[in-house]
C-alpha atoms as a PDB file:
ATOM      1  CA  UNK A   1       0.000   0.000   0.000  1.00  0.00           C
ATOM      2  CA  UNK A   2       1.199   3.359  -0.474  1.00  0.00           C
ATOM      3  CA  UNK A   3       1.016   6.450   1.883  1.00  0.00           C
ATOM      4  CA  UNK A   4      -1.849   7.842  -0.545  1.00  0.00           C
ATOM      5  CA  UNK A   5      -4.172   4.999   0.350  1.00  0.00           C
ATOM      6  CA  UNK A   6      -5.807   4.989   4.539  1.00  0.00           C
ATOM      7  CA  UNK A   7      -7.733   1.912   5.175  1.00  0.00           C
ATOM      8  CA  UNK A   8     -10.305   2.140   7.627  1.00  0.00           C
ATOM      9  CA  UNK A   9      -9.044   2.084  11.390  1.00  0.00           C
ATOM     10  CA  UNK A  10      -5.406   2.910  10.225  1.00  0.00           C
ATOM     11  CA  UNK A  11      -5.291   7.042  10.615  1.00  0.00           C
ATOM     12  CA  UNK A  12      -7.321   7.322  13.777  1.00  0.00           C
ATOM     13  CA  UNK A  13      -5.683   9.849  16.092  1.00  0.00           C
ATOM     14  CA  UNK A  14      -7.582   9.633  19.858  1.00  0.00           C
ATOM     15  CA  UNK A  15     -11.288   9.827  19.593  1.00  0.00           C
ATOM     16  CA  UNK A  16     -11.281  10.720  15.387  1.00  0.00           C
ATOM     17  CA  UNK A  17     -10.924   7.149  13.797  1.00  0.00           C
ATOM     18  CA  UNK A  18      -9.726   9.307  10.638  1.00  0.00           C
ATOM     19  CA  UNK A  19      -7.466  12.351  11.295  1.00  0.00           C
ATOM     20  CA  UNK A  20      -5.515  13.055   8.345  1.00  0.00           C
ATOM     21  CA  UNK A  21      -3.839  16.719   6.671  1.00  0.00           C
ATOM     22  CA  UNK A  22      -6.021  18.900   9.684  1.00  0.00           C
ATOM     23  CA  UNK A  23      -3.939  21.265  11.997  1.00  0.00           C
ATOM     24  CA  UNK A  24      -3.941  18.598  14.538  1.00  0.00           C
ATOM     25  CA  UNK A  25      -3.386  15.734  12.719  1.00  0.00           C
ATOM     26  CA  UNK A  26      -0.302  13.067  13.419  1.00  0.00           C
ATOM     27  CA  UNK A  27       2.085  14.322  10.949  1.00  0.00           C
ATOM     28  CA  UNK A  28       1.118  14.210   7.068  1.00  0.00           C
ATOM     29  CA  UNK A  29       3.475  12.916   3.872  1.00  0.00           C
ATOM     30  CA  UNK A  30       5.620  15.932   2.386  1.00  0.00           C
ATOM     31  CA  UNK A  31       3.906  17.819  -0.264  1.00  0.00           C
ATOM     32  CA  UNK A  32       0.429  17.794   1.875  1.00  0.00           C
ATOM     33  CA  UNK A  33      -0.366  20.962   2.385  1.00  0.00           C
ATOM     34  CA  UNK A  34      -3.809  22.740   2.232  1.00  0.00           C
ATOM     35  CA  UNK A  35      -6.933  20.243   3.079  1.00  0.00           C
ATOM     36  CA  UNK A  36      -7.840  17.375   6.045  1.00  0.00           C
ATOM     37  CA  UNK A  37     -10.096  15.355   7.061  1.00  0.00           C
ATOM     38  CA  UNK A  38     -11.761  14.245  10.559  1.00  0.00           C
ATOM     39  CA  UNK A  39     -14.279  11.662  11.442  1.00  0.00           C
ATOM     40  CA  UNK A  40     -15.448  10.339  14.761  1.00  0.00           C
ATOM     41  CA  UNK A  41     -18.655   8.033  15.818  1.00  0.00           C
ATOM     42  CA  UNK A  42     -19.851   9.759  18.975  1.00  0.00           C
ATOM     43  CA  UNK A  43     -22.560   8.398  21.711  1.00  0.00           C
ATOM     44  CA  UNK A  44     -25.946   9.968  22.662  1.00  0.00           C
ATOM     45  CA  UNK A  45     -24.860  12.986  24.527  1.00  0.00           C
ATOM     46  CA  UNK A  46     -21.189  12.251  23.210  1.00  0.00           C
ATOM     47  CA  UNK A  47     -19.055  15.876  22.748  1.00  0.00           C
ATOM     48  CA  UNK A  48     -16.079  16.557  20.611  1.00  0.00           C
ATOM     49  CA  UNK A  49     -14.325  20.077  20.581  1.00  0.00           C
ATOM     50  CA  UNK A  50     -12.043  21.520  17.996  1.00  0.00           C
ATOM     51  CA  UNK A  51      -9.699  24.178  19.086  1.00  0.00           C
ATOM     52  CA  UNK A  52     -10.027  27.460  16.846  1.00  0.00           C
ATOM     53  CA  UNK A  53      -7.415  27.119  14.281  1.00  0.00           C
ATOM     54  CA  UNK A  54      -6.104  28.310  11.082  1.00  0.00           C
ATOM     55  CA  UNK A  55      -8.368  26.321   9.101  1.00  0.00           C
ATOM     56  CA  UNK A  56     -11.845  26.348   7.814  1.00  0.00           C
ATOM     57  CA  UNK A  57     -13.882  23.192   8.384  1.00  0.00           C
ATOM     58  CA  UNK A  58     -17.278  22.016   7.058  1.00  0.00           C
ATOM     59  CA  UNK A  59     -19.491  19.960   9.229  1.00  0.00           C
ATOM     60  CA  UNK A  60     -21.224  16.747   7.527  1.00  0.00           C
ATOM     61  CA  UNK A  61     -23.254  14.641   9.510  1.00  0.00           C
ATOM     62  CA  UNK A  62     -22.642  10.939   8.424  1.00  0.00           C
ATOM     63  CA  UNK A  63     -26.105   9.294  10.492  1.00  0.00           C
ATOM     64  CA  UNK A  64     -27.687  11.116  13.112  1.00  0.00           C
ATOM     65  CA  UNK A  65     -28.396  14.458  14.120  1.00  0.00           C
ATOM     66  CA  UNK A  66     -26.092  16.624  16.193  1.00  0.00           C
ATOM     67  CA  UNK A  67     -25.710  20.002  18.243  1.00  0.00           C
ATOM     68  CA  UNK A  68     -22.972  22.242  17.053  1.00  0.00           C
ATOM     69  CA  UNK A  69     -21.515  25.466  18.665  1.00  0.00           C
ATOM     70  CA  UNK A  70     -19.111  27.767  16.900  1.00  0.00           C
ATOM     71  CA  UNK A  71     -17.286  30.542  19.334  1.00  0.00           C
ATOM     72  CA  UNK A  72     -20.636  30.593  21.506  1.00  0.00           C
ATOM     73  CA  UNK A  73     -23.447  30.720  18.682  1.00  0.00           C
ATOM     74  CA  UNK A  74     -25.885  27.069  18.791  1.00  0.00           C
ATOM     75  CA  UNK A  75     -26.316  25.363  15.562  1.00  0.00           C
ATOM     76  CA  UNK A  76     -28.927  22.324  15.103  1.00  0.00           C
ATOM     77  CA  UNK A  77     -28.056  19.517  12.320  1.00  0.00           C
ATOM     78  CA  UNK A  78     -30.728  17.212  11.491  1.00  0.00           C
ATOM     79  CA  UNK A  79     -28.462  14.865  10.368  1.00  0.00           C
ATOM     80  CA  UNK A  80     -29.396  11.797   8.391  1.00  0.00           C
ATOM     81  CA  UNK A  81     -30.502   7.404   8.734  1.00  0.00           C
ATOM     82  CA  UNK A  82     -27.076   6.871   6.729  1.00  0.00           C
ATOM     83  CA  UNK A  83     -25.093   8.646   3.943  1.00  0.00           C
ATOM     84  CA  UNK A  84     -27.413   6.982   1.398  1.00  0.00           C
ATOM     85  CA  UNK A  85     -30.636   8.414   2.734  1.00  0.00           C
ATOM     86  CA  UNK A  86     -30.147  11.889   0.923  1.00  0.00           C
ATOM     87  CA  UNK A  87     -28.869  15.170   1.643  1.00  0.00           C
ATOM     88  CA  UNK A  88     -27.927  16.404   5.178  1.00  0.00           C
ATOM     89  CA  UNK A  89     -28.175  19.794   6.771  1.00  0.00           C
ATOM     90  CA  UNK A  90     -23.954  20.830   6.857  1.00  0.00           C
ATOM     91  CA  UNK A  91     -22.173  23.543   9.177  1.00  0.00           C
ATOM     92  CA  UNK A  92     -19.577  25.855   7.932  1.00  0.00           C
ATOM     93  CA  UNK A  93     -17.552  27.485  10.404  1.00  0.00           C
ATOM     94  CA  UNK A  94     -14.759  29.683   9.683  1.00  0.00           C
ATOM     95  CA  UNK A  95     -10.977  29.904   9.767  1.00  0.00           C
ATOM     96  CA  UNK A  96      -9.919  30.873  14.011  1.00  0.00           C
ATOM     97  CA  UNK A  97     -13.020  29.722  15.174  1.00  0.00           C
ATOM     98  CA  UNK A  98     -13.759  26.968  18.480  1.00  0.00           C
ATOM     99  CA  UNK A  99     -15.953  24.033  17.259  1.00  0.00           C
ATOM    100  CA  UNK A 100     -17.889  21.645  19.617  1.00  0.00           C
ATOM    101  CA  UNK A 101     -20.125  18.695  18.327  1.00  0.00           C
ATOM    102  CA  UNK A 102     -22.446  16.972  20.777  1.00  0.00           C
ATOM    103  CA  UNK A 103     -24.094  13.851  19.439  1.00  0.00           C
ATOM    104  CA  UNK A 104     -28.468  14.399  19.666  1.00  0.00           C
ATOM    105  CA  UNK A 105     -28.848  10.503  18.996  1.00  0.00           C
ATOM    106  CA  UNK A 106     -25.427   8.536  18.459  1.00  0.00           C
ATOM    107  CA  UNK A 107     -23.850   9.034  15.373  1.00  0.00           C
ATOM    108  CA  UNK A 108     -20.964   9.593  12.819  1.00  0.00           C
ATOM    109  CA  UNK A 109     -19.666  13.039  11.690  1.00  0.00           C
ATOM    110  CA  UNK A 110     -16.971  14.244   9.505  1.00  0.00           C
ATOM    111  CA  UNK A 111     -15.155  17.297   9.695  1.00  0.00           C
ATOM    112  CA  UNK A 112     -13.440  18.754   6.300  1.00  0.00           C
ATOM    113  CA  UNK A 113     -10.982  21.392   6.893  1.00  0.00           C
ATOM    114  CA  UNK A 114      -9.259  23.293   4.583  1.00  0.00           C
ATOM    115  CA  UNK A 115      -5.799  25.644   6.191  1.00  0.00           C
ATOM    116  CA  UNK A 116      -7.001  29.144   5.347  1.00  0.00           C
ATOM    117  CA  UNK A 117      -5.931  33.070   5.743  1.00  0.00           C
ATOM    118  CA  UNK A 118      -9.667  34.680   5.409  1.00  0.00           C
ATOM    119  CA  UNK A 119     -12.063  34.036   8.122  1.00  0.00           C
ATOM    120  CA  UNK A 120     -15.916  34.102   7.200  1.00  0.00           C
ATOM    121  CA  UNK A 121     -18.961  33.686   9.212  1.00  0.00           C
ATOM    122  CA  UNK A 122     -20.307  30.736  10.469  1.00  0.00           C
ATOM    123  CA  UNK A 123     -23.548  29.063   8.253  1.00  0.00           C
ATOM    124  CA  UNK A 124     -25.965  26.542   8.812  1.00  0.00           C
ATOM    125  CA  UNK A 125     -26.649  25.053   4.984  1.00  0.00           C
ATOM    126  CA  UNK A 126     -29.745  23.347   5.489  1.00  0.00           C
ATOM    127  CA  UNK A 127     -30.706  20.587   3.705  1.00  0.00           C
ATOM    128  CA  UNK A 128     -33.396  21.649   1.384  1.00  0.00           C
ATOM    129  CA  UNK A 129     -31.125  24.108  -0.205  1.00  0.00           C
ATOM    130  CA  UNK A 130     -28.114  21.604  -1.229  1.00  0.00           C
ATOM    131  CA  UNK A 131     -28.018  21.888  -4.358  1.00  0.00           C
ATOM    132  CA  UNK A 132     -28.364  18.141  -6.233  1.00  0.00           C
ATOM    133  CA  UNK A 133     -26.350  17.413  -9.812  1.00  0.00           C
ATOM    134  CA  UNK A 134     -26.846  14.584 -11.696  1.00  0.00           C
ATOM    135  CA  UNK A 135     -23.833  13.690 -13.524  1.00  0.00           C
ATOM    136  CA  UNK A 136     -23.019  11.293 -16.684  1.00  0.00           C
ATOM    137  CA  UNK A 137     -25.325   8.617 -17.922  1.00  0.00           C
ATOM    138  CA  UNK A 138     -25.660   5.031 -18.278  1.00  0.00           C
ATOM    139  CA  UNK A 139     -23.392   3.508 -16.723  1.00  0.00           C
ATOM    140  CA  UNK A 140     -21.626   6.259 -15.771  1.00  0.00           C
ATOM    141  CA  UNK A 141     -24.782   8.401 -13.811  1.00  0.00           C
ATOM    142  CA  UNK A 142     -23.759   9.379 -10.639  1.00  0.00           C
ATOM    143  CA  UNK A 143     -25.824  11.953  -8.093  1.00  0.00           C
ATOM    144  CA  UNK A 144     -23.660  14.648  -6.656  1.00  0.00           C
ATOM    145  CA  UNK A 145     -24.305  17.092  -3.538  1.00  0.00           C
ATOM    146  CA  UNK A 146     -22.724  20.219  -4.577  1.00  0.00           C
ATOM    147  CA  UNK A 147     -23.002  21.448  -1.021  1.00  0.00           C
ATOM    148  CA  UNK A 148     -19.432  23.422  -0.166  1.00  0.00           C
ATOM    149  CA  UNK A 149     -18.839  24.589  -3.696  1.00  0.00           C
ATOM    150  CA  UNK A 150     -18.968  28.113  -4.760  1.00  0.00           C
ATOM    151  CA  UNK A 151     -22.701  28.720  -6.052  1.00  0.00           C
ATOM    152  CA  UNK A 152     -23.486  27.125  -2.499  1.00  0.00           C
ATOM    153  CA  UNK A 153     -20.699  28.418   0.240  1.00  0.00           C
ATOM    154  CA  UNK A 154     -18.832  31.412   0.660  1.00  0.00           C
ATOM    155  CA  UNK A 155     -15.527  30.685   1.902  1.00  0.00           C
ATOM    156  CA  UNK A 156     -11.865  30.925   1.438  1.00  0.00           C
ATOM    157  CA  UNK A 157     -10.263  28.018   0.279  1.00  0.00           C
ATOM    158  CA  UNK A 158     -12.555  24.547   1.072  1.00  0.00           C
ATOM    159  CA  UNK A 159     -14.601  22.807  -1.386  1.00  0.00           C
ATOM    160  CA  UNK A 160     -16.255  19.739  -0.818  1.00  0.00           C
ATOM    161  CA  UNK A 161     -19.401  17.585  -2.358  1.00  0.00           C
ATOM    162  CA  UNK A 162     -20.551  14.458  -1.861  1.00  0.00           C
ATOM    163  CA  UNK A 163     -20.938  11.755  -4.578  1.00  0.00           C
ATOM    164  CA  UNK A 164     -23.414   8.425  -4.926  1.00  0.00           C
ATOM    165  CA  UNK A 165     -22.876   5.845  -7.355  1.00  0.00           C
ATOM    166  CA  UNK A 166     -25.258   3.315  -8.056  1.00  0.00           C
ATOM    167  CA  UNK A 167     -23.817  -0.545  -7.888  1.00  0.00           C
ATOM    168  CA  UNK A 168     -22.341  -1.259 -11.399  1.00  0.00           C
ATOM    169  CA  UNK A 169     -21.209   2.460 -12.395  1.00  0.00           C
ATOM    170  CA  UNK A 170     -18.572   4.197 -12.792  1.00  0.00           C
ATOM    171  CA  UNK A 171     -17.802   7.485 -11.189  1.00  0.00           C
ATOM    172  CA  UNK A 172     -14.795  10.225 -11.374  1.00  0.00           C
ATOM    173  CA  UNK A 173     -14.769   9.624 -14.888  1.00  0.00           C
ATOM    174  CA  UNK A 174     -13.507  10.281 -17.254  1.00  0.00           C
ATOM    175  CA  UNK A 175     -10.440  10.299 -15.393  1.00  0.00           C
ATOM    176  CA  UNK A 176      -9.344  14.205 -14.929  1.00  0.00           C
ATOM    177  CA  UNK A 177      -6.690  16.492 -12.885  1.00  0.00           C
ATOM    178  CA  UNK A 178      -6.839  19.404 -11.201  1.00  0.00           C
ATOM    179  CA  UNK A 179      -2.858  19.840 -10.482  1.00  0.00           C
ATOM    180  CA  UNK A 180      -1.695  22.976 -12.415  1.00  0.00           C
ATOM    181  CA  UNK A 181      -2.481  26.683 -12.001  1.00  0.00           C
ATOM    182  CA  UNK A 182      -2.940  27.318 -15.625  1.00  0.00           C
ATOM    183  CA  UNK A 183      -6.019  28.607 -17.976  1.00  0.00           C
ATOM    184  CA  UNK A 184      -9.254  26.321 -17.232  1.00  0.00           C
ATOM    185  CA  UNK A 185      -7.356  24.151 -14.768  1.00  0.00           C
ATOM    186  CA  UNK A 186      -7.086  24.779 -10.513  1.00  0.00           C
ATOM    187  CA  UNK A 187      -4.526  23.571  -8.368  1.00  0.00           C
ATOM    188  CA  UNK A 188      -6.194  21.259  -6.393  1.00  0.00           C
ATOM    189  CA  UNK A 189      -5.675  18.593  -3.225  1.00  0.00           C
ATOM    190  CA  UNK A 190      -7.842  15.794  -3.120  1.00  0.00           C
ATOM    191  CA  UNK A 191      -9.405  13.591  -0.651  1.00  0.00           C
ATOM    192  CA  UNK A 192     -11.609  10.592  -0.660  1.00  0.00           C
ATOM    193  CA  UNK A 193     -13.701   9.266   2.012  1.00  0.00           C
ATOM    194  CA  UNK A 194     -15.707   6.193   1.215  1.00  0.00           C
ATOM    195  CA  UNK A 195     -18.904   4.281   2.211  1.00  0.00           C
ATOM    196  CA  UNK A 196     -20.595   1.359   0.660  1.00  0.00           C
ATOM    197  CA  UNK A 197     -23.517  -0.125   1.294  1.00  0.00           C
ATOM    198  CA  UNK A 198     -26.019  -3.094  -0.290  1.00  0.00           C
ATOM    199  CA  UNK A 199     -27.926  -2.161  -3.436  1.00  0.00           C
ATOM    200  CA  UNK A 200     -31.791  -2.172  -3.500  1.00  0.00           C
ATOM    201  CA  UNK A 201     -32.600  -6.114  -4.507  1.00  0.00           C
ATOM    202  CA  UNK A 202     -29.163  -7.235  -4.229  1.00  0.00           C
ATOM    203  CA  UNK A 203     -28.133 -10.685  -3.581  1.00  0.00           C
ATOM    204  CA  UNK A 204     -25.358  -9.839  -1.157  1.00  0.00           C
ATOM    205  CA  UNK A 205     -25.163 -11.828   1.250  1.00  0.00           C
ATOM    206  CA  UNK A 206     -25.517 -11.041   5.148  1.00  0.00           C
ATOM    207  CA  UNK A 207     -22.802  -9.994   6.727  1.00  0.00           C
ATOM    208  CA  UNK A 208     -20.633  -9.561   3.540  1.00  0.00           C
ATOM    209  CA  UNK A 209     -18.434  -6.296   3.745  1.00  0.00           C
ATOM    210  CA  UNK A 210     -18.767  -3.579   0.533  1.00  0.00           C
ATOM    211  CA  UNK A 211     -16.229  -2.931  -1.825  1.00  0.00           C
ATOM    212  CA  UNK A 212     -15.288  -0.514  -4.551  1.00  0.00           C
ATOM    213  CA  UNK A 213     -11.973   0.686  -6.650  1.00  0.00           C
ATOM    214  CA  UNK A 214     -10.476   3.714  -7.153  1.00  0.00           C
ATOM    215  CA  UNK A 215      -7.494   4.533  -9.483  1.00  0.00           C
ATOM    216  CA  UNK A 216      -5.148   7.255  -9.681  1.00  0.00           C
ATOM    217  CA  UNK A 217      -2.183   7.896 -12.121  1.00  0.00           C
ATOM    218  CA  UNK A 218       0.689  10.065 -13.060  1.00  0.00           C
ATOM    219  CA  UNK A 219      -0.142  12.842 -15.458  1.00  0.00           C
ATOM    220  CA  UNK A 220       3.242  14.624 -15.612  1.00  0.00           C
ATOM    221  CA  UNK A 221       6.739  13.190 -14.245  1.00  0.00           C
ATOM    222  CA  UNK A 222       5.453  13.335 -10.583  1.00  0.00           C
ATOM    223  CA  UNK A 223       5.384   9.531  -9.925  1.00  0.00           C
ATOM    224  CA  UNK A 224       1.890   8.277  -8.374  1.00  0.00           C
ATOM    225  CA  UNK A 225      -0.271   5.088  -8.946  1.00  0.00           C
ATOM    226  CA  UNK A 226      -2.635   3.819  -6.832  1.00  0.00           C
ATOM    227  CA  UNK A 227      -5.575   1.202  -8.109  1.00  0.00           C
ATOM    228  CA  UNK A 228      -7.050   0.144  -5.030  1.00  0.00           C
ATOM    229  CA  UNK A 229      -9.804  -1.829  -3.199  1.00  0.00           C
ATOM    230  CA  UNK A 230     -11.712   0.554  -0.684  1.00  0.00           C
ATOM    231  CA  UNK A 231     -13.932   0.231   1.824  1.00  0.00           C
ATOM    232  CA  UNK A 232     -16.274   1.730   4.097  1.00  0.00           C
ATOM    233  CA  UNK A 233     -14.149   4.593   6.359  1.00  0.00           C
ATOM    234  CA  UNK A 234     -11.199   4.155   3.952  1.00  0.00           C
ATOM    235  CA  UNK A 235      -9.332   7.281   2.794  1.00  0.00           C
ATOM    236  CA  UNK A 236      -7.479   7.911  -0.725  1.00  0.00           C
ATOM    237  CA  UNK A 237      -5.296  11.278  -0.891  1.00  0.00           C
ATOM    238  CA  UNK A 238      -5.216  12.899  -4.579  1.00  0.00           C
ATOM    239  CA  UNK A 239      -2.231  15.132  -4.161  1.00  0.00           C
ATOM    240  CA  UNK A 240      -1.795  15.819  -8.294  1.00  0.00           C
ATOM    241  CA  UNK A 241      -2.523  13.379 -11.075  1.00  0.00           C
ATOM    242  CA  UNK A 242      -5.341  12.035 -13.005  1.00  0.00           C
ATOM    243  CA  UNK A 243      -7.921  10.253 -10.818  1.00  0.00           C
ATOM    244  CA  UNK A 244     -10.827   8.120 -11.869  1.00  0.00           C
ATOM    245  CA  UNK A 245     -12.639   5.549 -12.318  1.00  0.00           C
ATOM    246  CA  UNK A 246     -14.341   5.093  -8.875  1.00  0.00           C
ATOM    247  CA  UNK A 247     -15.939   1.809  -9.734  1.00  0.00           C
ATOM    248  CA  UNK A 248     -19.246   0.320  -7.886  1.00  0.00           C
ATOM    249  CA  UNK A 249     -19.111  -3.229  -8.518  1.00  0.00           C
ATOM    250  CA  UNK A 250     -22.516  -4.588  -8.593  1.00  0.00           C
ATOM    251  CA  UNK A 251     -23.921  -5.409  -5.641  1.00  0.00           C
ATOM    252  CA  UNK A 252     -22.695  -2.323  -4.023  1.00  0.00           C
ATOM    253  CA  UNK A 253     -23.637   1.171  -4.111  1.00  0.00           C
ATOM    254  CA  UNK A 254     -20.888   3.776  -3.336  1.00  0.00           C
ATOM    255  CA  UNK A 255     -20.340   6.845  -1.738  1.00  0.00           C
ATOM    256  CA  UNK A 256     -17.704   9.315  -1.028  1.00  0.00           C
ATOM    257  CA  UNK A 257     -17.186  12.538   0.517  1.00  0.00           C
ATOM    258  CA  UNK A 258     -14.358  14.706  -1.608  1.00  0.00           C
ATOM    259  CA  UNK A 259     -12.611  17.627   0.038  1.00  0.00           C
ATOM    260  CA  UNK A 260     -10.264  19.669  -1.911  1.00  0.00           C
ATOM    261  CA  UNK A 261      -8.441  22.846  -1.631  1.00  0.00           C
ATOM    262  CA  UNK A 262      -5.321  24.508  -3.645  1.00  0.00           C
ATOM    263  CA  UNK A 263      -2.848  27.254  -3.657  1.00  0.00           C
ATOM    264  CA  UNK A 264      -4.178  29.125  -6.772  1.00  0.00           C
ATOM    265  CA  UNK A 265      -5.714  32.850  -6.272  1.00  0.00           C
ATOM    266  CA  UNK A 266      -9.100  31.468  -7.367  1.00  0.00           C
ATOM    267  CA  UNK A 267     -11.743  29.262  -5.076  1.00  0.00           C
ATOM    268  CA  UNK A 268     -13.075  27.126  -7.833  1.00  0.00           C
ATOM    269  CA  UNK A 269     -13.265  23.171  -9.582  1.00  0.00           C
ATOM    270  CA  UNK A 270     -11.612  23.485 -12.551  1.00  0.00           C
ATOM    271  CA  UNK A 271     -10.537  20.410 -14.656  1.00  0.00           C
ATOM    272  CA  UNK A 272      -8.939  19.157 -17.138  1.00  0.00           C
ATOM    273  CA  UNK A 273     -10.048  15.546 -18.921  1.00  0.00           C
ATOM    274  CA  UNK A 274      -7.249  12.698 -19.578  1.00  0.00           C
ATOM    275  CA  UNK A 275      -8.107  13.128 -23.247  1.00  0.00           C
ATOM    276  CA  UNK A 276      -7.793   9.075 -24.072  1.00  0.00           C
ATOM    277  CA  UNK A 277     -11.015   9.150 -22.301  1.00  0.00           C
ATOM    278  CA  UNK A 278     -12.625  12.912 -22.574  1.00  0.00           C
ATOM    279  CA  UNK A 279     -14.593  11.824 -25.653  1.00  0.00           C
ATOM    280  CA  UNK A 280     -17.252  10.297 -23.366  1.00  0.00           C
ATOM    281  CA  UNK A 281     -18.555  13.496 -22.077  1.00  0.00           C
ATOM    282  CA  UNK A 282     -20.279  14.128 -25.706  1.00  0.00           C
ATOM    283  CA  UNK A 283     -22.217  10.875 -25.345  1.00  0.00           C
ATOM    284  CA  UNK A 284     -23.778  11.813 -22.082  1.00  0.00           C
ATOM    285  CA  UNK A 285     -26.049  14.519 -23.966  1.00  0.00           C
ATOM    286  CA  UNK A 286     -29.909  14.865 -23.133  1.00  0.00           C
ATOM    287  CA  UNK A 287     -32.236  15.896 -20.129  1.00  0.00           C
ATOM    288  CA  UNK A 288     -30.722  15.216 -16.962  1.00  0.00           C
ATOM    289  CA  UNK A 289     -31.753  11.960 -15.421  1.00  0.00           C
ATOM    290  CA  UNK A 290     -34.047  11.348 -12.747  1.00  0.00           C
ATOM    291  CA  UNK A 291     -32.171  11.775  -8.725  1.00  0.00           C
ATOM    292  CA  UNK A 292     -31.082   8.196  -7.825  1.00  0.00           C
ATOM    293  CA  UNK A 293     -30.818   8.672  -3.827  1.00  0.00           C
ATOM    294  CA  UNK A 294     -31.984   8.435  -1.475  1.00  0.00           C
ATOM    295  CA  UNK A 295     -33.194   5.043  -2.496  1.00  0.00           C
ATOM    296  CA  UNK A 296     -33.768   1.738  -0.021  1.00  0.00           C
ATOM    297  CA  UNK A 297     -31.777  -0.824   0.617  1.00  0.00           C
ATOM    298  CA  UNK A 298     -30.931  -2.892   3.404  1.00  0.00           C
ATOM    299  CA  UNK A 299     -29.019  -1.351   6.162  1.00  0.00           C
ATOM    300  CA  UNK A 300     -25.637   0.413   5.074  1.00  0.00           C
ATOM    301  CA  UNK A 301     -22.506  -1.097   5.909  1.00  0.00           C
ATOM    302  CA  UNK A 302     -20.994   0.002   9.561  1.00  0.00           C
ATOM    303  CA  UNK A 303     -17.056   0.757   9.488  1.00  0.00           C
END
């Protein structure tokens, strides 16, 4: 395994069972500079505090519903079943600012940070305003949450979204980069957070753990490759290169949480296409699909 690839249980730093790239974090591979990643299952009543800190974090409730408090002011976020039941209320809260989490009803929360200069207020993005992409088609239709990207949050340098895959497609694709400060392109850190859980009339059987796969490659003389299993709570670091596929096998749907944050003088997602596999994009043309999530299933893998 390489240092780019966490499985689950392997970056856990005191009560966070993933603390990677935050200011707090055990320390990080060279060249990891600008975006983290916390997440902790807390008990009924459970509270977590984050010291104020030169980084801006987003709050995304994983499965339940917790109280937040940043420097003093009381937030309330109605959480969610599981990541696959549909879009969550989120909490920003900005750069120098004290963060406690108290568990309403026994949960899992992650905390995306991004190391930032610019300090902006703290927001409450409730769920009915989350704005909800479908991406691709056939095989490759994917439902994004475009929740902590610009037309949805003010901030300084974090951007994050959430993406579900049904079991059997493809997401991240076509494979693309977001390394170089250059025209139509943002410099761009990566992370990946997974889930998986059983698809609607699958034949899984009971007790059977989820898997996907996620690739990443070199796309200039930077060396990186990683094609990997992952799992539920494991963790894949994009620090340059072209990433994608993030496969669903069937069986399983897939979901990940993506945090990413850059150097470049400009908060956006800009990307550029591997172009062996760019051509795609023109076959995807049409009205956008029907929203695949929330959808049943049975119950969602635990890490």
């Amino acid at each position: 395994m390489t240092d780019w690839f966490h499985p689950s249980g392997s970056a856990g730093d005191g009560p966070w069972e993933v603390s990677l790239g935050t200011s707090d974090s055990p320390a990080m591979k060279e060249n990891w500079d600008h975006t983290g990643i916390k997440v902790a299952t807390l008990a009924v009543g459970e509270q977590i505090v984050l010291d104020a800190a030169p980084e801006e974090r987003l709050v995304v409730p994983l499965s339940g519903s917790f109280d937040a408090t940043v420097e003093g002011t009381g937030f309330f976020l109605r959480g969610r079943e599981s990541v696959f039941s549909g879009p969550t209320d989120v909490l920003f809260a900005g750069a120098g600012t004290e963060l406690t989490l108290t568990s309403q009803n026994g949960g899992r929360v992650a905390v995306t940070t991004a190391f930032a200069t610019k300090s902006y207020p703290a927001r409450l993005i409730p769920a009915e305003n989350v704005p909800v992409l479908m991406r691709g088609a056939g095989n490759c239709l994917r439902q994004v949450h475009n929740f902590g990207m610009p037309e949805a949050l003010e901030a300084d340098r974090i951007l994050v979204c959430e993406v579900y895959t049904p079991a059997g497609n493809w997401s991240s694709y076509p494979p693309h980069k977001h390394d170089t400060e250059q025209d139509g392109e943002t410099a761009l850190e990566e992370i990946y957070y997974y889930e998986t859980q059983p698809a609607e009339n699958s034949s899984v059987p009971e007790g059977v753990a989820g898997v996907a796969y996620q690739h990443v490659y070199a796309s200039d003389d930077r060396p990186i490759d990683v094609a990997t299993e992952v799992r539920s709570g494991d963790v894949v670091l994009v620090p340059y290169g072209w990433h994608g596929p993030a496969m669903a096998p069937p069986g399983f749907d897939l979901y990940y949480l993506n945090v990413m944050a850059g150097p470049g003088p400009v908060r956006n997602w800009l990307i550029n296409d591997d172009p062996d596999h760019g051509w795609i994009r023109a076959t995807w043309e049409g009205p956008e699909p029907e929203q695949l999530f929330p959808r049943p299933s049975r119950q969602a893998q635990a890490v």
